[in-house]
Every structure is written in C-alpha cells, then in structure tokens.
Protein backbone atom coordinates (compact mmCIF):
# COMPACT_ATOMS: atom_id res chain seq x y z
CA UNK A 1 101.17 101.41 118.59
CA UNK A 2 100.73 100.48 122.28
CA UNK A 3 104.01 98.15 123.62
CA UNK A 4 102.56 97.25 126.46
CA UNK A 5 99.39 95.40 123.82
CA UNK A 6 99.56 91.57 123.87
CA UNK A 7 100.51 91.36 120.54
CA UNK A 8 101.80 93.81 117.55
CA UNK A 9 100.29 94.95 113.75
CA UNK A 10 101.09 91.93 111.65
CA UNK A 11 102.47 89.32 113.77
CA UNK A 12 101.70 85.83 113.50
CA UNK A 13 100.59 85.01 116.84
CA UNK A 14 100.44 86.84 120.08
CA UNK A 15 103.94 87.47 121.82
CA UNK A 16 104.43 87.31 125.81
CA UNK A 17 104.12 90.36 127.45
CA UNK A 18 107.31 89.30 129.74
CA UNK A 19 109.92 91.60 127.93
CA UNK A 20 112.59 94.24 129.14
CA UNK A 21 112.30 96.75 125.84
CA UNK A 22 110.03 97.69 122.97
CA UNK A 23 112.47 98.10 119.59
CA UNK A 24 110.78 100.25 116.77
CA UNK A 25 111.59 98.43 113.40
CA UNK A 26 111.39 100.02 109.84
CA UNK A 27 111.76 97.65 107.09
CA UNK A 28 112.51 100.14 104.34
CA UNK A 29 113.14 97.59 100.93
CA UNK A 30 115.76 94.99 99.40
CA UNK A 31 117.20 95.35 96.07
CA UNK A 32 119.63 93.29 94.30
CA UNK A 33 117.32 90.15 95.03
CA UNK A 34 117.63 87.10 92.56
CA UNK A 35 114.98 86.42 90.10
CA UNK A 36 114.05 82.57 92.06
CA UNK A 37 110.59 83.42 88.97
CA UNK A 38 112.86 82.34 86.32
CA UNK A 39 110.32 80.26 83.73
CA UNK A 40 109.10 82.28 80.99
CA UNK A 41 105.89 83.97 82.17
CA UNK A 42 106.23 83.77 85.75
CA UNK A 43 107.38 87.25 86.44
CA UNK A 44 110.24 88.40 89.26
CA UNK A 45 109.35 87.11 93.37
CA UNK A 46 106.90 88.49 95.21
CA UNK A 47 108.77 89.26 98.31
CA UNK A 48 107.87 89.77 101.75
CA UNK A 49 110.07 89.95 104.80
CA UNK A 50 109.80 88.07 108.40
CA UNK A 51 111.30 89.61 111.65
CA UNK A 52 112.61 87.41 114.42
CA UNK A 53 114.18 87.87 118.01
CA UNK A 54 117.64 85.42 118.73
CA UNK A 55 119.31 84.34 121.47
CA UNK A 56 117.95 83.22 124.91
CA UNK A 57 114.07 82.66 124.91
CA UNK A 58 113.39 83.50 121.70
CA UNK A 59 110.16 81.99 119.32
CA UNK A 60 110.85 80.22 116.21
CA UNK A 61 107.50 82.16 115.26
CA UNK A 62 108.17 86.02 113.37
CA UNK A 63 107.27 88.81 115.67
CA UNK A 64 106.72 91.00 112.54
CA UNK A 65 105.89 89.84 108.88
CA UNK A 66 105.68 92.51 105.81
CA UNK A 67 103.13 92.86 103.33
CA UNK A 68 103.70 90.48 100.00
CA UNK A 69 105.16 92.91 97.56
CA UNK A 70 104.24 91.20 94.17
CA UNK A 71 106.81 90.80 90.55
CA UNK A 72 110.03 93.35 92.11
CA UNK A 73 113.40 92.71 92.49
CA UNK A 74 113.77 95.64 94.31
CA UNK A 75 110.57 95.53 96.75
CA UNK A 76 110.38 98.94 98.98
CA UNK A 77 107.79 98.11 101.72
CA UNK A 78 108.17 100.52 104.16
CA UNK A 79 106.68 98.92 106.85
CA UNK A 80 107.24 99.65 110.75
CA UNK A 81 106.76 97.88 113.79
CA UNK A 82 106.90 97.86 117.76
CA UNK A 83 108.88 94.21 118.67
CA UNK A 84 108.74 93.30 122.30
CA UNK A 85 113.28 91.73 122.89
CA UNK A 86 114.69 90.51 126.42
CA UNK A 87 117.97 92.07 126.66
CA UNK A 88 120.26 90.66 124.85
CA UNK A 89 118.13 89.43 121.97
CA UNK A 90 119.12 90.04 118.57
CA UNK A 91 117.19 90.26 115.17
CA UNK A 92 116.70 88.33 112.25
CA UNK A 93 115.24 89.31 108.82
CA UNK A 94 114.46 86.53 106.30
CA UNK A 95 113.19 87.56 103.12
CA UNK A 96 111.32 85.08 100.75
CA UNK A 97 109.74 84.45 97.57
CA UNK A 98 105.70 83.79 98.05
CA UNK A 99 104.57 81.36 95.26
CA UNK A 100 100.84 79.26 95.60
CA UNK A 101 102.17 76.28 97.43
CA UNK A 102 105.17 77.70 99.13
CA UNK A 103 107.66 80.07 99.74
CA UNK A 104 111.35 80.41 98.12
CA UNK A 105 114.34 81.80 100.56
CA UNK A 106 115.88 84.82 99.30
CA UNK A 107 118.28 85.44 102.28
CA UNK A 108 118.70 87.08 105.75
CA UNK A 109 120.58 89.36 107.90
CA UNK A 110 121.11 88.99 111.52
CA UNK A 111 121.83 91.54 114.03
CA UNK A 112 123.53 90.51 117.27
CA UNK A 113 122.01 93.10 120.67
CA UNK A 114 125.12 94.86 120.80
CA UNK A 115 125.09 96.38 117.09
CA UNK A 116 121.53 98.12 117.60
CA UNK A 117 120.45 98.57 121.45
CA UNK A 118 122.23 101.73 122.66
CA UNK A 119 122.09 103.31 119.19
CA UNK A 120 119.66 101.86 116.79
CA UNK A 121 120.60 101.15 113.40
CA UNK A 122 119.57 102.81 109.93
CA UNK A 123 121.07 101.66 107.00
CA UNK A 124 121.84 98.69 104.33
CA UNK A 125 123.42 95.17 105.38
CA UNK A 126 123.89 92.30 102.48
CA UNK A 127 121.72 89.52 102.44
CA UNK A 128 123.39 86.08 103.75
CA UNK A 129 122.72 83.23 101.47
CA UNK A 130 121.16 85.39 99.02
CA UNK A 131 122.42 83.05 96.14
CA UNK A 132 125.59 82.14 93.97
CA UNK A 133 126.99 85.47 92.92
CA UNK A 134 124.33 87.34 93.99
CA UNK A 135 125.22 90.82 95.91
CA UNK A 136 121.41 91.48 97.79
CA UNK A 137 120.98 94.19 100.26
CA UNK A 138 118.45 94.81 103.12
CA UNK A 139 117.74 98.19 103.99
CA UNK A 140 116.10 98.94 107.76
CA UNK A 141 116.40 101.29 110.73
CA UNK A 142 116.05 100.30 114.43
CA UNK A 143 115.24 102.71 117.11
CA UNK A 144 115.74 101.98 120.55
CA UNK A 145 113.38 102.99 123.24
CA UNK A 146 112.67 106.33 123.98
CA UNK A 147 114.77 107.08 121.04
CA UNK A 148 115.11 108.45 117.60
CA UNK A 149 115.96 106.79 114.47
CA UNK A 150 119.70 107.39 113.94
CA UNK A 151 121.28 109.22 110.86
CA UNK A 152 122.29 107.21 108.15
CA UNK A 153 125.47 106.61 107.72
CA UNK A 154 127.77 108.52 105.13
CA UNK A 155 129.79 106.35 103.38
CA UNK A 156 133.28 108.83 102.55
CA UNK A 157 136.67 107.59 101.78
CA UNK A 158 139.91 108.90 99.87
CA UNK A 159 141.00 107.17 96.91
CA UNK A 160 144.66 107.27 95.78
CA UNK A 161 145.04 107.54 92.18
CA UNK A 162 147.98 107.96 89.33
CA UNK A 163 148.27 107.94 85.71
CA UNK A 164 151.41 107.84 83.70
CA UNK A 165 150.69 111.21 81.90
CA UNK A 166 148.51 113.63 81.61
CA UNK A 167 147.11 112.58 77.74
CA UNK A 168 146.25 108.88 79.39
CA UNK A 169 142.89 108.14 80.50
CA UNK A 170 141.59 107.77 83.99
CA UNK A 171 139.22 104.96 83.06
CA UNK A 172 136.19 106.89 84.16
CA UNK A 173 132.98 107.60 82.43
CA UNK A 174 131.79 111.22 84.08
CA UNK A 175 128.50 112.98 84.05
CA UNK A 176 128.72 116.68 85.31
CA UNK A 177 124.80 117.57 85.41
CA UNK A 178 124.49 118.82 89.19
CA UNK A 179 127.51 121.09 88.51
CA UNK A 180 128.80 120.11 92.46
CA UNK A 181 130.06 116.67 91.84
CA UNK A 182 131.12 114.10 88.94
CA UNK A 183 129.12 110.79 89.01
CA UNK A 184 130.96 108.41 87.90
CA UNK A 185 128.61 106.04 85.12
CA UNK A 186 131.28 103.98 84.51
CA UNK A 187 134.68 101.99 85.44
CA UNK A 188 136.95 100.83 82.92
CA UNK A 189 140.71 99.83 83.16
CA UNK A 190 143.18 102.31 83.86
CA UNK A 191 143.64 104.10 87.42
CA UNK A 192 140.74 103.58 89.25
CA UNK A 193 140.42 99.76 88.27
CA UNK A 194 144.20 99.46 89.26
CA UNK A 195 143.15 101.36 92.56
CA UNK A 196 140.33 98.99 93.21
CA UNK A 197 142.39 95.81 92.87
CA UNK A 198 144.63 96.81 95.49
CA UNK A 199 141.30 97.44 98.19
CA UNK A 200 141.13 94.12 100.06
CA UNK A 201 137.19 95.02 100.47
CA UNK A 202 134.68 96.21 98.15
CA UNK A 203 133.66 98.61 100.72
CA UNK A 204 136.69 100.91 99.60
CA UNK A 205 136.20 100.16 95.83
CA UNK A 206 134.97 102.76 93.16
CA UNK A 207 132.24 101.75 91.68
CA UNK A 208 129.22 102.99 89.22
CA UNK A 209 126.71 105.44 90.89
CA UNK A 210 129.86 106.82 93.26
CA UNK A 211 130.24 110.51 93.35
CA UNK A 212 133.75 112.43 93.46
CA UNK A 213 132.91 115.32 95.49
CA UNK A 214 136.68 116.51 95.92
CA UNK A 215 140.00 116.50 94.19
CA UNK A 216 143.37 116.52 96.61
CA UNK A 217 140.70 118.56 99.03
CA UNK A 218 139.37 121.04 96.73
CA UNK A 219 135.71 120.90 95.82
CA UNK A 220 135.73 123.30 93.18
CA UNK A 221 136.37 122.89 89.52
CA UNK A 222 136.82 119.29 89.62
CA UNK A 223 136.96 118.00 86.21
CA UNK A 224 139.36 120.48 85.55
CA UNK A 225 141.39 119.76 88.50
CA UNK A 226 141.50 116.33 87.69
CA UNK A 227 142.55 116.75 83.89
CA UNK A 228 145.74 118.82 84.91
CA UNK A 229 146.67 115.76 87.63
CA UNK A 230 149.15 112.75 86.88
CA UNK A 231 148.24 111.72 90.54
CA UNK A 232 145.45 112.76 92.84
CA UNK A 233 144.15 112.33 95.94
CA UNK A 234 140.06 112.10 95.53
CA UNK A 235 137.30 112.20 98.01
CA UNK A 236 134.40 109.26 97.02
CA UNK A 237 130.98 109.43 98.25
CA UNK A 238 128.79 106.41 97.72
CA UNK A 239 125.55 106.56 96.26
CA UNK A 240 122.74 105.62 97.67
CA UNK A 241 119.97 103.26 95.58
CA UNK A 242 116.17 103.76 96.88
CA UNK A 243 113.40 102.24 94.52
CA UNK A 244 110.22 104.57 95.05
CA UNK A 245 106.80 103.42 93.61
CA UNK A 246 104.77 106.89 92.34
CA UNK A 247 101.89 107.80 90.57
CA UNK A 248 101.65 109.89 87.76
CA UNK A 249 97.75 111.40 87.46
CA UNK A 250 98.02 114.57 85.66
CA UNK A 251 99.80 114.93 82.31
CA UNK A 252 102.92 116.71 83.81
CA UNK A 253 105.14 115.94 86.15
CA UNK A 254 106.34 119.32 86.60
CA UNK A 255 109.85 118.38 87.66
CA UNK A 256 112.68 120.45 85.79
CA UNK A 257 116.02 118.57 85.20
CA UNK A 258 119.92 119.14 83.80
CA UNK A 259 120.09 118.93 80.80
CA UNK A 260 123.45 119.65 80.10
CA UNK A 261 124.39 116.99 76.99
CA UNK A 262 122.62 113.51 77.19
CA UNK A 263 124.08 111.35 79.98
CA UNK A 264 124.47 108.04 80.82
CA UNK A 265 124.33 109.15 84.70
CA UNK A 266 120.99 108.99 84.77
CA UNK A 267 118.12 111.93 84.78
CA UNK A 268 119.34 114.19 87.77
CA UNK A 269 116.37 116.14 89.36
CA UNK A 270 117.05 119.96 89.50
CA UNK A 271 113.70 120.91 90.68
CA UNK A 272 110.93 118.78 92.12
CA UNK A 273 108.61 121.26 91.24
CA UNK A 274 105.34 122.44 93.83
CA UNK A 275 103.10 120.24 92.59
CA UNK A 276 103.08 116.89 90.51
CA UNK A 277 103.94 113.00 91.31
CA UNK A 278 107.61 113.97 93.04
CA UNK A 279 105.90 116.33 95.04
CA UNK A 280 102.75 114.10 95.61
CA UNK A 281 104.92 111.05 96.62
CA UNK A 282 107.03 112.81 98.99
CA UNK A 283 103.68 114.31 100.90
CA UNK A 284 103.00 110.84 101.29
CA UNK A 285 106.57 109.35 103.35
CA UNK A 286 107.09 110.56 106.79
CA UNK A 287 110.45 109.92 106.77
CA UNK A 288 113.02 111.91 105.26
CA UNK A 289 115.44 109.63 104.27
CA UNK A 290 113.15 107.96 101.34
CA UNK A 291 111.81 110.98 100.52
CA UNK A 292 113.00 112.49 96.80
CA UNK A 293 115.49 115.23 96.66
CA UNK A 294 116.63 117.98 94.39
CA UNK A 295 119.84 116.56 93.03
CA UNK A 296 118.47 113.04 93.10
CA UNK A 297 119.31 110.48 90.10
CA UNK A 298 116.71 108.73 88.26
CA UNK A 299 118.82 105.62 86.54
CA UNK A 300 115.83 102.99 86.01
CA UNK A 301 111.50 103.15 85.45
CA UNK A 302 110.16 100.23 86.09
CA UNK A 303 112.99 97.75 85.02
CA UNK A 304 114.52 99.38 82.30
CA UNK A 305 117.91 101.90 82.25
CA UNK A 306 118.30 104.35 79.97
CA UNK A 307 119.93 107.05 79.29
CA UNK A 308 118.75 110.81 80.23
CA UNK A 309 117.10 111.35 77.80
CA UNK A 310 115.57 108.00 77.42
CA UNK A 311 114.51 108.17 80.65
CA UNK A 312 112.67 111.39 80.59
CA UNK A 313 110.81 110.25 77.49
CA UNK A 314 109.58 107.93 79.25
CA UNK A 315 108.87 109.56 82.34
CA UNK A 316 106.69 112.00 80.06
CA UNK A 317 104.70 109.00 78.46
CA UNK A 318 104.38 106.94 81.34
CA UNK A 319 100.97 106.65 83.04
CA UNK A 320 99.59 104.98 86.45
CA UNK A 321 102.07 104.04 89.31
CA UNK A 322 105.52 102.84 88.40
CA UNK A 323 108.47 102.46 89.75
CA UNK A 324 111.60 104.52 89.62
C-alpha cells in the first residue's frame, strides 16, 4: 500500500496527506468479548474494529475500520493497514457489536505515541470498558516506519511455592503430553492459590493454560522434581490463546498428536503433518506468529471444550471451516 495515497484500504473517508509518519497496523483478533446477543436466537456479536489517531489534530472519523466478523466471541480478523499520525499522535481501537439499526460498544484500548513509535508494538492489551466482570483482550502489532514488526513479548516469571509435606497436594491439575513442560489445566486451593493471593496483579498469577517449564532452574524431569519438593522455586510461562478459523476438505487431517492418557489440557499437536487443513491454513498466514505450531494446544472447536479425546473426535467428524 502506497503512504503517500490520499487515502488508505478501508477507511471511511479520505485522510490529509499533511502527516510526519506512515504506522503499519495489524489488527490480529479479540477474545474474551461479552455476548451484548444475549436473547435466545440471536447468536454471539458480530464484531468489527475501528482505528483512530489522538491527540493534537486528530479526526473524530476512523482512519482504519475491519471487516464485520459475524456470531464470535473470539473474532480473529487479521487485517493490516498503512495509517498516516503527526508525531505525537496516539491510537485508539474501539471494537463494537454490528446489529441492523446500530452498533453495540464492546470496548477499546488506547495507545499513547510514546508506547509504539520507536519500537512498534505486538502483543495483547485488555479492553477498557469491556463490561461488568468481563476480562476482554485486543491483540495487534504496530510497526513503525521503515521497520519490522517487533517480537512478541514472552511473558516469564518465578513463582515461589511451599507445601507442608511432601504427601499434600499442590493444587494443580497437570497434563504431561509434550514431554518438555507441565500445562497446568487447573488451579485449586493449596500452594499455588495461596501463591496467587499474595500477587498484587494478575499479571504474576498462575493461572489455567500456564506452562511450568522449570523447577528451582532445572528443566528436566519436572514432575518428578516437583513431587520430591516441600518448597520450590518454579519458572511460569504464559500461554498464549489464538482462535484460527480452518477448513477441513479432505477426510483427514493428517495431524498426529500425544496421546499419552486422555487429558483435560487440551489436544497437543505433535505433528502438523505435510499436507491437510493445519498445513493448508498455515500456507495461507504470512505471519508467523498466528501461524500453528508443533506443540500447539487445541482446547476449544467452534465453542465447545472438551477433553483430548473429545476434541479429536470431533476434529475427525467435523466438516467445512470451523474454528479452533
């Protein structure tokens, strides 16, 4: 796309051409977005996403506005854009609800200049105003001019844990399929739930879909090394949640996966296989960091949770596009 154009791919109306930089935005998806489709019948929101400059000389109008992506709580649209900023403009990114007559708020996320225009940004940032109780996340990248999309970010920390003995329970529901870390399904009280209520943020919390990838700096052997311990140090890793939309049109998807015992950890992909809808779907993203991986977790198909092996049966009988 040419900056130096008049106006940009899916604006609303044509922006000045009396600007200091050209931004490259990706809008990747949201997830956690409330259900505003609530009657009986009415499906989940069909969500699209506006981009606008702040600060000093900025339009009320969107420089950039997403496709509608219809009945998801969880839209992934993947959509990128040159905006036109003055220095020191931020960003804003409101997403909404389109019904017939209107359109519902789902929340935003504003950037101020300083957090994106010497780096860029790539990562998640909760929705403001996204609801009562509701935890919503945006995920985007911004790339500066003349500059690549930065890494996302690695979310690491150490978690200090102790039990009374070694016959009491850690409160931790493991699955063990990828043989290099534990994934932790489940939090219940004991340890880690006494850890977490000591964290003044939940950004230090350990949560479902968390990996332990070390125990008191060994990466080896971990469930064993964390049986024998009364008190450990252990190295957390955060998971990251993508919703993908693929389409199954052969019989077989060709993937192989662990099947150790049946998990609640999800389906963990040990093999994407050279050919098939995981191979088909990754041909089709450019960008690496929404593309599927061996080692990847499947936890949901189209809505629903299951187990592992719940989720592969339906994974075999599934047909069409769908999302995982």
């Amino acid at each position: 796309m040419n900056c130096c154009s008049s106006e940009t791919t899916g604006t609303i109306e044509k922006i000045p051409v009396d600007t200091e930089d050209c931004y490259t935005v990706l809008i990747v998806g949201a997830r956690g977005i409330r259900n505003t489709d609530w009657m009986p019948g009415t499906g989940k929101p069909d969500c699209y996403c506006e981009v606008r400059a702040t600060g000093s000389g900025a339009s009320s109008e969107p420089l950039f506005v997403t496709k509608v992506i219809d009945d998801s709580l969880e839209p992934m649209w993947r959509e990128e854009a040159s905006l036109p900023l003055r220095k020191k403009q931020g960003l804003q990114f409101k997403v909404f609800d389109k019904d017939l007559a209107s359109s519902d708020y789902l929340g935003k996320v504003e950037l101020e200049a300083g957090y994106f225009n010497k780096d860029g940004f790539n990562g998640e940032m909760p929705l403001e105003e996204a609801g009562t109780n509701i935890k919503a996340y945006l995920r985007f990248k911004i790339k500066p001019p003349s500059k690549q999309y930065p890494p996302p970010p690695k979310c690491e920390f150490d978690a200090e844990v102790e039990r009374s003995s070694k016959d009491a329970e850690w409160g931790l529901t493991l699955a063990k399929e990828d043989e290099k870390h534990l994934f932790i399904a489940q939090v219940d009280e004991g340890p880690f739930t006494n850890y977490n209520n000591s964290q003044e943020t939940d950004d230090f919390k350990v949560v479902p879909t968390d990996f332990i990838t070390a125990v008191d700096g060994s990466k080896s052997d971990l469930l064993s090394n964390l049986k024998g311990k009364t008190k450990a140090t252990v190295t957390i890793v955060r998971g990251l949640g993508l919703a993908m939309i693929v389409e199954k049109k052969e019989a077989s998807h060709t993937a192989e996966f662990a099947r150790n015992d049946v998990s609640e950890g999800g389906l963990v992909i040990k093999k994407l296989g050279e050919s098939g809808l995981f191979k088909d779907y990754n041909d089709s993203q450019k960008d690496p960091d929404i593309q599927m991986k061996e080692g990847d977790r499947i936890v949901c198909i189209n809505g629903v949770y299951g187990n592992s092996l719940e989720l592969e049966r339906m994974l075999n009988n599934i047909e069409g596009k769908f999302q995982v």
